[in-house]
Protein backbone atom coordinates (compact mmCIF):
# COMPACT_ATOMS: atom_id res chain seq x y z
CA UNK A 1 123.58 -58.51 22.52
CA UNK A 2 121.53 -55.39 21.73
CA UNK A 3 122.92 -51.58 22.62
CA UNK A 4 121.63 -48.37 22.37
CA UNK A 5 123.94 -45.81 21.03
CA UNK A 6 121.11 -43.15 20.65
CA UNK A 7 118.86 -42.17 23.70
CA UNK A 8 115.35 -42.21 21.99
CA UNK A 9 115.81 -44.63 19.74
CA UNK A 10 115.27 -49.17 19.71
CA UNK A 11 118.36 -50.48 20.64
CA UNK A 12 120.28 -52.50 17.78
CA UNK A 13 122.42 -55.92 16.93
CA UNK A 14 126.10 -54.66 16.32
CA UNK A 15 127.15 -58.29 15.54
CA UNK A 16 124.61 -58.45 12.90
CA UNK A 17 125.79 -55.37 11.32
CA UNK A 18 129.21 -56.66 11.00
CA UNK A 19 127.82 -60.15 9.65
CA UNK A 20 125.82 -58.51 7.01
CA UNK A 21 129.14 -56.97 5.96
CA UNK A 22 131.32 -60.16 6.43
CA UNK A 23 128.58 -61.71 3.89
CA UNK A 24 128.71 -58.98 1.17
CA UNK A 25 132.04 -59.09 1.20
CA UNK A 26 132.21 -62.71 0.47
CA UNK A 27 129.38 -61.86 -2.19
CA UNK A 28 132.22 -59.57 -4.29
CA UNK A 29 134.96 -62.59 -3.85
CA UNK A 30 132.04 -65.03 -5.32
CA UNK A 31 131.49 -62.39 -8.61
CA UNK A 32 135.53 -62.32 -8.79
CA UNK A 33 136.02 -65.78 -8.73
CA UNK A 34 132.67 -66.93 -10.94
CA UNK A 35 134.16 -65.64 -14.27
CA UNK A 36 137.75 -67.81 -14.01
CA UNK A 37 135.14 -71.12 -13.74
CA UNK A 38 133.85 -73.27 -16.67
CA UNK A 39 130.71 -74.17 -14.23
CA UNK A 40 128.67 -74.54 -11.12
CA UNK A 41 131.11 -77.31 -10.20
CA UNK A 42 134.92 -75.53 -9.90
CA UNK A 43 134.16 -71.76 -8.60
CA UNK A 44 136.42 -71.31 -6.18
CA UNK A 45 133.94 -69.23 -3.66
CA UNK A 46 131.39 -72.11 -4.78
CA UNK A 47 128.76 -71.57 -1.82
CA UNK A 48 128.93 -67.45 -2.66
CA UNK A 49 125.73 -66.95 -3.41
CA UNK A 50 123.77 -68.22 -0.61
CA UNK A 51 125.22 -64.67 0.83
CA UNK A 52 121.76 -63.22 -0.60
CA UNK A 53 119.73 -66.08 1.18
CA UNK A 54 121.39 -65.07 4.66
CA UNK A 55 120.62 -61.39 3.48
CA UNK A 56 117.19 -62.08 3.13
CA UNK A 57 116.76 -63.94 6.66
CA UNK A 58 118.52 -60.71 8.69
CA UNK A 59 116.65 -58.78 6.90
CA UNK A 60 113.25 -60.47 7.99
CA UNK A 61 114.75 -60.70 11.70
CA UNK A 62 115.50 -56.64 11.39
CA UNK A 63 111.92 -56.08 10.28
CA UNK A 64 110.32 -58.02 12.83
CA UNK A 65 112.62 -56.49 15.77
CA UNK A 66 112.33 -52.79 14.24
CA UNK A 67 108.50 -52.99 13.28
CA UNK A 68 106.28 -55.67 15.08
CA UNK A 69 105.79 -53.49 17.96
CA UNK A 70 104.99 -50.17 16.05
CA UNK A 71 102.10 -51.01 14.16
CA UNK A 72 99.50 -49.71 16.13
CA UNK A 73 101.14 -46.02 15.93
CA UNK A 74 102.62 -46.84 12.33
CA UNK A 75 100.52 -46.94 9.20
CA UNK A 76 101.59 -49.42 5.63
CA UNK A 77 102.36 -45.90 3.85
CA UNK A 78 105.08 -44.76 6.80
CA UNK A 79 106.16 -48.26 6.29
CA UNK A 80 106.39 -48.22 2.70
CA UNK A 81 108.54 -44.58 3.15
CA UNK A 82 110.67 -45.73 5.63
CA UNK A 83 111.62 -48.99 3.15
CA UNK A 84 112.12 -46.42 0.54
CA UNK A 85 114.31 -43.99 2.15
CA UNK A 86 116.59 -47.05 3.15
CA UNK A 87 116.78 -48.75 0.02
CA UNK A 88 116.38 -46.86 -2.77
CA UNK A 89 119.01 -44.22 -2.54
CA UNK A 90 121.86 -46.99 -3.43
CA UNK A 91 119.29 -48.41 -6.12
CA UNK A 92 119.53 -45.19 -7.99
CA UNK A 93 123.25 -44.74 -7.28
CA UNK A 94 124.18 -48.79 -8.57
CA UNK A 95 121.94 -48.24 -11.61
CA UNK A 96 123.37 -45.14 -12.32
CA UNK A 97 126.88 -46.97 -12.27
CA UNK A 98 126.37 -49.45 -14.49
CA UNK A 99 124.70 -47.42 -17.01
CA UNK A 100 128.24 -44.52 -16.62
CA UNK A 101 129.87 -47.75 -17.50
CA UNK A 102 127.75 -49.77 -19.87
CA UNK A 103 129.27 -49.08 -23.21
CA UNK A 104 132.93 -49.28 -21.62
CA UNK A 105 132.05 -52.91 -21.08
CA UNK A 106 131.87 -53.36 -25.05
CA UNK A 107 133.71 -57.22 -25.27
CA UNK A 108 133.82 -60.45 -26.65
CA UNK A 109 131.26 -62.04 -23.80
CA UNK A 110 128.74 -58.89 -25.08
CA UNK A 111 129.35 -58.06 -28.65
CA UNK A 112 126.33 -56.20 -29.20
CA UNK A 113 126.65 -53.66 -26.35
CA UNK A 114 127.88 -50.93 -29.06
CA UNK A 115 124.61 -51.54 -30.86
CA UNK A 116 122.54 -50.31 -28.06
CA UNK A 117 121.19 -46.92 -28.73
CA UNK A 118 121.30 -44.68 -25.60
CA UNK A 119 117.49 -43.69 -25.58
CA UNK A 120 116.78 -48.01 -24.58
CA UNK A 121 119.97 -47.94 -22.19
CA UNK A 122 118.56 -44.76 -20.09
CA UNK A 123 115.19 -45.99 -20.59
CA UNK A 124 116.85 -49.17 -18.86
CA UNK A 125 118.18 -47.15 -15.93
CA UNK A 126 115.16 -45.23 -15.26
CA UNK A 127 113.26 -48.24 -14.37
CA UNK A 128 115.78 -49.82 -12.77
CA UNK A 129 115.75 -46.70 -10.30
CA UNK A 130 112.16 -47.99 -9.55
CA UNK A 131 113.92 -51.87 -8.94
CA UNK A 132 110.70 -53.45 -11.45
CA UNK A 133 112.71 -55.75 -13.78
CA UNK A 134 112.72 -55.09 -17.59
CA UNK A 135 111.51 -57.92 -19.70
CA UNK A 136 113.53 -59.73 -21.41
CA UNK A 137 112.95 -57.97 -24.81
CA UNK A 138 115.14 -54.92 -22.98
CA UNK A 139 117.54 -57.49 -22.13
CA UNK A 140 120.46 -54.31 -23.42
CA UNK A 141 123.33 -56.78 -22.77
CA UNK A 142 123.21 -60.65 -23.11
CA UNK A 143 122.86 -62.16 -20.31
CA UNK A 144 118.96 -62.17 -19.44
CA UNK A 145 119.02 -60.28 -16.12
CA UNK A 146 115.87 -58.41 -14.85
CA UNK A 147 118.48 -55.23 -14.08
CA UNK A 148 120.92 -55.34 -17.14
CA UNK A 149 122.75 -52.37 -15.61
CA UNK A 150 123.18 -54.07 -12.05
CA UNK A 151 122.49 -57.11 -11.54
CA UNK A 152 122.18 -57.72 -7.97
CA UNK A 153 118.89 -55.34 -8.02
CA UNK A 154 117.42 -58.64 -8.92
CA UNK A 155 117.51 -59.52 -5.19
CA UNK A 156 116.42 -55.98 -3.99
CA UNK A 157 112.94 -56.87 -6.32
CA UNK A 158 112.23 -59.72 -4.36
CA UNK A 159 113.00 -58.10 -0.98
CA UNK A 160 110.75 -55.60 -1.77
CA UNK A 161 108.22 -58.53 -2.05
CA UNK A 162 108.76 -59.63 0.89
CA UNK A 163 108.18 -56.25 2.61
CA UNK A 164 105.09 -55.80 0.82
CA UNK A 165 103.91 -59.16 1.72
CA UNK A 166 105.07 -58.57 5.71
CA UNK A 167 102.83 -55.41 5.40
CA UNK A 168 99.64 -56.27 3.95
CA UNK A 169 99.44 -59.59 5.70
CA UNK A 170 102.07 -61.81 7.33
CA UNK A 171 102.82 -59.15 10.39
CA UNK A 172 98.93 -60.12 11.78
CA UNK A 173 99.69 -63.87 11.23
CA UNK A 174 99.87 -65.71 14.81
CA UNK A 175 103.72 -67.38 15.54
CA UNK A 176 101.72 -70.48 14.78
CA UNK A 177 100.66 -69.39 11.33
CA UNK A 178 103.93 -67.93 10.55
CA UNK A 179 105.70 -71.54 12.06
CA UNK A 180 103.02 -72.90 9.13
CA UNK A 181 104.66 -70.57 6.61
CA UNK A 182 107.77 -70.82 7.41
CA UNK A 183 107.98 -74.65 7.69
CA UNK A 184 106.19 -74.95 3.92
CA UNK A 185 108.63 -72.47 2.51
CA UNK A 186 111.19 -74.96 4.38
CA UNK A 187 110.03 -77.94 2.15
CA UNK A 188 109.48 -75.56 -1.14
CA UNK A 189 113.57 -74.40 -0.65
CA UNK A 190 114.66 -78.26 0.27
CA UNK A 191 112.54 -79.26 -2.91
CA UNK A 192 113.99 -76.81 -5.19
CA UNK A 193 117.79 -77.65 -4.22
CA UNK A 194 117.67 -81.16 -4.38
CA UNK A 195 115.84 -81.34 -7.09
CA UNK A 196 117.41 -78.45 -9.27
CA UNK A 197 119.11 -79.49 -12.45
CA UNK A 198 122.03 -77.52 -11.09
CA UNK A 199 122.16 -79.05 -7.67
CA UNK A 200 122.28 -75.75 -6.28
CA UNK A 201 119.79 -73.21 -5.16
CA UNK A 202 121.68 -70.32 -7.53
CA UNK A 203 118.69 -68.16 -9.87
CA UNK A 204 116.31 -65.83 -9.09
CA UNK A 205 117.84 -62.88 -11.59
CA UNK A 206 115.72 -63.33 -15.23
CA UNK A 207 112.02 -62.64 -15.46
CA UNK A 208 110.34 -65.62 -17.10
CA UNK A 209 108.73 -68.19 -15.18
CA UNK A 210 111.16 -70.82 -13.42
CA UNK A 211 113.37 -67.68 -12.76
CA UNK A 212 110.89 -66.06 -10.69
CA UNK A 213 109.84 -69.67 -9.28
CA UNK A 214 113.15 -69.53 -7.73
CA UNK A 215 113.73 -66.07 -6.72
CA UNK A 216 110.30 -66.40 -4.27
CA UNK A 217 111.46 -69.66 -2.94
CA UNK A 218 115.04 -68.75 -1.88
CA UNK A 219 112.86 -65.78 -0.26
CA UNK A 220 110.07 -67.06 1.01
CA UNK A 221 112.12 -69.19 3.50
CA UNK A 222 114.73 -67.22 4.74
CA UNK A 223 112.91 -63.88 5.58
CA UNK A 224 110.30 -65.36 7.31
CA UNK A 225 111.81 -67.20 9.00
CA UNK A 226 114.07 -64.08 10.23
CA UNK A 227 111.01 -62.73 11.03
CA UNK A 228 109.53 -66.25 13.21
CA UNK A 229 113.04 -65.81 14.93
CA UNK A 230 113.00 -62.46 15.63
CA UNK A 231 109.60 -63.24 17.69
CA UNK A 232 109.86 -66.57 19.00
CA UNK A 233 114.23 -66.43 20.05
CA UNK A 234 115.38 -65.26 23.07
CA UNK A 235 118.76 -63.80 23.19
CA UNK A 236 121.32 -65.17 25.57
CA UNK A 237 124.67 -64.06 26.05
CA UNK A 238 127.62 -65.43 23.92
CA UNK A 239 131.18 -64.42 24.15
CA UNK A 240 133.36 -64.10 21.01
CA UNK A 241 129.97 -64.76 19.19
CA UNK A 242 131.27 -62.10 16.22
CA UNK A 243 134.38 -64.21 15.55
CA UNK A 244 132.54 -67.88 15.62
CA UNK A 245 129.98 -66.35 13.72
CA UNK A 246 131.84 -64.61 10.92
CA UNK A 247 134.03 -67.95 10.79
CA UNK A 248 130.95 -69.91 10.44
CA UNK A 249 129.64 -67.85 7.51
CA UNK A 250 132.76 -67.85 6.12
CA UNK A 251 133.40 -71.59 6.42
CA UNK A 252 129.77 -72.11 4.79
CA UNK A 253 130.20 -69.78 1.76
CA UNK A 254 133.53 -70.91 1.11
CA UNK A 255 132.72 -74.54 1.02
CA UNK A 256 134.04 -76.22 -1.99
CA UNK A 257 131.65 -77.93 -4.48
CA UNK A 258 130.00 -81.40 -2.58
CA UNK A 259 128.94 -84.36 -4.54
CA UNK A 260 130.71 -83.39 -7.74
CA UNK A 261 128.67 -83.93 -11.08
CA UNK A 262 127.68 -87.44 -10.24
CA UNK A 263 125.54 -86.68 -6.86
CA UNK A 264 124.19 -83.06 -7.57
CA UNK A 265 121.54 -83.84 -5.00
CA UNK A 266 124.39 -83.73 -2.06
CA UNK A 267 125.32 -79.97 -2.94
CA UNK A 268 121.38 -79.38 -2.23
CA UNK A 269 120.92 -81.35 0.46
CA UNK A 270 123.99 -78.91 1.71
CA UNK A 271 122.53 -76.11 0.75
CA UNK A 272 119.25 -76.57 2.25
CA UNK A 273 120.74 -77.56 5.79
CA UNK A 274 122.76 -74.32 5.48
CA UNK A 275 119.88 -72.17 4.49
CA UNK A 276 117.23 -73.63 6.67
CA UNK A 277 119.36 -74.51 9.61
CA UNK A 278 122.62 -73.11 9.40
CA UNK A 279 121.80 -69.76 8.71
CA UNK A 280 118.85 -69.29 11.27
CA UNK A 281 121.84 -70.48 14.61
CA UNK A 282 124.19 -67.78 13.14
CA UNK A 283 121.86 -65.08 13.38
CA UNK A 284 120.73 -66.13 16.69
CA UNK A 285 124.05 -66.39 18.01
CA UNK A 286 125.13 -62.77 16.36
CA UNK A 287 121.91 -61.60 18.61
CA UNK A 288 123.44 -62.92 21.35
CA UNK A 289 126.88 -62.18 21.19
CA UNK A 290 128.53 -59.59 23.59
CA UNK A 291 130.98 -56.54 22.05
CA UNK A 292 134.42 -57.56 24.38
CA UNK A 293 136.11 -53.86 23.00
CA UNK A 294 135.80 -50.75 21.41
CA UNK A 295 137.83 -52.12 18.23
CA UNK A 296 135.06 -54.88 17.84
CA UNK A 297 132.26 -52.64 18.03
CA UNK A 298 134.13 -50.26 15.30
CA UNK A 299 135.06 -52.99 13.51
CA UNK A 300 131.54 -54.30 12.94
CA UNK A 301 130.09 -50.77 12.71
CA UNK A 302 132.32 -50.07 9.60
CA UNK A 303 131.25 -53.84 8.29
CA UNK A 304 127.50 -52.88 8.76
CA UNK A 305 127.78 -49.70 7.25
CA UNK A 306 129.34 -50.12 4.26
CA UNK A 307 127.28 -53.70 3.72
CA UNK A 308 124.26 -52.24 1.75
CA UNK A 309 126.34 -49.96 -0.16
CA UNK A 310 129.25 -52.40 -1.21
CA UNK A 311 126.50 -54.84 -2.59
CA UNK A 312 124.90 -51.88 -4.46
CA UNK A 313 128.00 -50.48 -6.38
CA UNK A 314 130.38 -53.44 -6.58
CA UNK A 315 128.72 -55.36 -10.11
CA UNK A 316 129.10 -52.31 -12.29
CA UNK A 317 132.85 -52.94 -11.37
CA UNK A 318 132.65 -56.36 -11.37
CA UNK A 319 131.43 -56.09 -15.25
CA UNK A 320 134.79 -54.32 -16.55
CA UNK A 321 136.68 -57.58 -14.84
CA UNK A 322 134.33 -59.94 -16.55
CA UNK A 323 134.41 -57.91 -20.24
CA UNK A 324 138.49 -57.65 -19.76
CA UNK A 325 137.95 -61.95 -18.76
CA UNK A 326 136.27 -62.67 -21.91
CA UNK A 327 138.89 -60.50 -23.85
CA UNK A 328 142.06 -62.32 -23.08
CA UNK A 329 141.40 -65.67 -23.16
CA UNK A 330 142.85 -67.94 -20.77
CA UNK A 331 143.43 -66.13 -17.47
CA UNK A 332 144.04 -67.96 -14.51
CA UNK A 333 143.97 -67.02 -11.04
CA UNK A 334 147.38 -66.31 -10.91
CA UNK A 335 146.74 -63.44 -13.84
CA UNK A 336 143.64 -62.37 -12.21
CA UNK A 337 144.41 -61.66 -8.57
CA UNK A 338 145.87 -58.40 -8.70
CA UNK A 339 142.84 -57.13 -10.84
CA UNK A 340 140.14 -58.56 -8.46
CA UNK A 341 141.90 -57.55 -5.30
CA UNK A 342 141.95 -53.97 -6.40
CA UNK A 343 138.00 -54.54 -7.33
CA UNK A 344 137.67 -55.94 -4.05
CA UNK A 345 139.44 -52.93 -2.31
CA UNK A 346 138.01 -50.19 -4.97
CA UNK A 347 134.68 -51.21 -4.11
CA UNK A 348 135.15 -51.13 -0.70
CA UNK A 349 136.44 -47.73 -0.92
CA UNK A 350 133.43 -46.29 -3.19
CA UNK A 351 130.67 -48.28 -0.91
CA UNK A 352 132.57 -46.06 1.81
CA UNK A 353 132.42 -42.84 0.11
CA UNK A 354 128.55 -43.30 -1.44
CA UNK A 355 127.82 -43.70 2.29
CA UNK A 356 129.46 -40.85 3.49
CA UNK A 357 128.76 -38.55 0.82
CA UNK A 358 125.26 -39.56 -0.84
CA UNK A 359 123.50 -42.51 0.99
CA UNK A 360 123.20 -40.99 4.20
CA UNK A 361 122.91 -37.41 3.36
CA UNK A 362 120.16 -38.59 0.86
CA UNK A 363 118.44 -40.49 3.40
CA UNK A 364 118.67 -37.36 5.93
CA UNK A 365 116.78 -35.47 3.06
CA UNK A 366 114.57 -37.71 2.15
CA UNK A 367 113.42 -38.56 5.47
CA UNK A 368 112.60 -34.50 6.11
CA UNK A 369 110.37 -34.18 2.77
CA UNK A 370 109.04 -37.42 3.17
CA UNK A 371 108.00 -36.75 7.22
């Protein structure tokens, strides 16, 4: 259920806000448990990643609530600003991160960070502040990722696609022509789990060809059909919906592996329902849900808040657990848990203070020089 804290201003989905959170949150278990794995088939947060794919389908819903009505007194360039001034603060503040802690990261898993010279890392950073991937001939250290010094700007590139694409085009499509879309970016995502050699819909973060092949399909889907949803749905009102809702997600990302190495297919079939259906009934029923108390509402203001920033400056952390991993071989879960809860904590703490002390007083700036 929508409310309007602000006279003046389009009323908003609190529920949403705290989903967004409950999902980047899983998103820093998934990077803590991925490193204790030998494969796609044992991580213990195994459905982790399909966080990003539920990021990118709120975030078309947002759009289309915020900005299908405004186009007639909004032009592409205030668009394009107001994008900016949301997004890119963090971007320079998560790039700026990793590279503070790129050489510190020195380990067996990258042996050649130390022969990096600093001109190539900052030259790195610097165009990771713009969120354009560097080709793989920058690839500074080892692992092939379009943002060496954060990874997870890989999935800020493509929702900046999708923005662009919603502006020049998609946001004058009919809800028939966007149901078109939307239902062949259905059968692209179903064909690319199934049929992945991995069984899974897990890429999207190296720039060569299948790479990119899979970053625009787990994109394609999901935000557009946020945005179809945000048009065609009509809210109802559902009690408790934050706490069915969160345990849905929850349930969904936590899933264990299905199939096992011998039916690969099954995980994607799983994947694809949960992406394409799963996904989509959440959202609607965080739209719908009613705030019962002033703890709830608090509760999934602080979740929605520090969402965007926890996703933004968690990695950089998240690569001193993985080089200290690959330095003592054979840590188990039981060794590791102490280490990744105080990641877990640490970076909820620093999303917390970036907000408060340079995400929104950047924004505040940026938003008076940029009119």
């Amino acid at each position: 259920m929508m409310i309007n804290c602000n006279p003046g201003t389009k009323p908003h989905y609190p529920i949403l806000d705290g989903l967004r959170g409950v999902a980047a949150m899983i998103v820093v278990t998934f990077h803590l448990a991925e490193p204790l794995a030998t494969g796609h088939l044992d991580i213990l947060v195994n459905h982790g990643y399909l966080a990003v794919d539920f990021f990118f389908l709120l975030s078309g819903f947002v759009i289309g609530y915020a900005y299908d009505d405004r186009w007639g007194k909004m032009t592409i360039g205030t668009f394009f600003r107001r994008r900016i001034e949301r997004l890119q603060p963090m971007v320079v503040l998560g790039m700026t991160l990793g590279a503070i802690g790129f050489y510190f990261t020195d380990s067996t898993i990258w042996p050649d960070i130390h022969t990096v010279p600093v001109w190539k890392m900052l030259l790195v950073m610097l165009i990771g502040y713009t969120i354009l991937p560097v080709p793989l001939s920058m690839d500074i250290r080892g692992w092939q990722e379009m943002h060496p010094l954060n990874s997870v700007g890989w999935s800020l590139f493509f929702e900046y696609i999708a923005n662009i694409l919603y502006a020049i085009g998609i946001r004058k499509f009919s809800n028939t022509a966007l149901s078109i879309l939307v239902a062949m970016s259905a059968v692209a995502l179903a064909h690319l789990a199934i049929t992945s050699p991995a069984g899974d819909v897990s890429g999207g973060w190296t720039l060569n060809w299948e790479q990119v092949r899979i970053g625009f399909t787990r994109t394609m889907y999901p935000f557009f059909a946020g945005l179809l949803l945000s048009r065609v749905a009509k809210p109802t009102r559902i009690k408790n919906a934050f706490l069915w809702c969160g345990l849905l997600l929850a349930a969904v990302l936590y899933m264990p592996r299905i199939g096992g190495a011998d039916h690969l297919w099954m995980n994607g079939m799983y994947e694809a329902v949960c992406i394409i259906l799963v996904f989509p009934l959440i959202v609607y029923m965080g739209a719908s849900g009613v705030i019962h108390s002033e703890t709830e509402r608090r509760i999934c203001k602080f979740l929605g808040d520090i969402s965007y920033p926890l996703y933004l400056v968690h990695y950089p952390l998240v690569y001193f657990y993985v080089a200290w991993i690959s330095n003592n071989k054979g840590v188990t879960l039981a060794d590791a848990w102490p280490y990744a809860l105080a990641i877990l904590v640490g970076g909820i703490v620093l999303a917390y203070a970036s907000l408060k002390w340079y995400d929104e007083p950047v924004r505040k700036w940026l938003r008076k020089k940029l009119g």
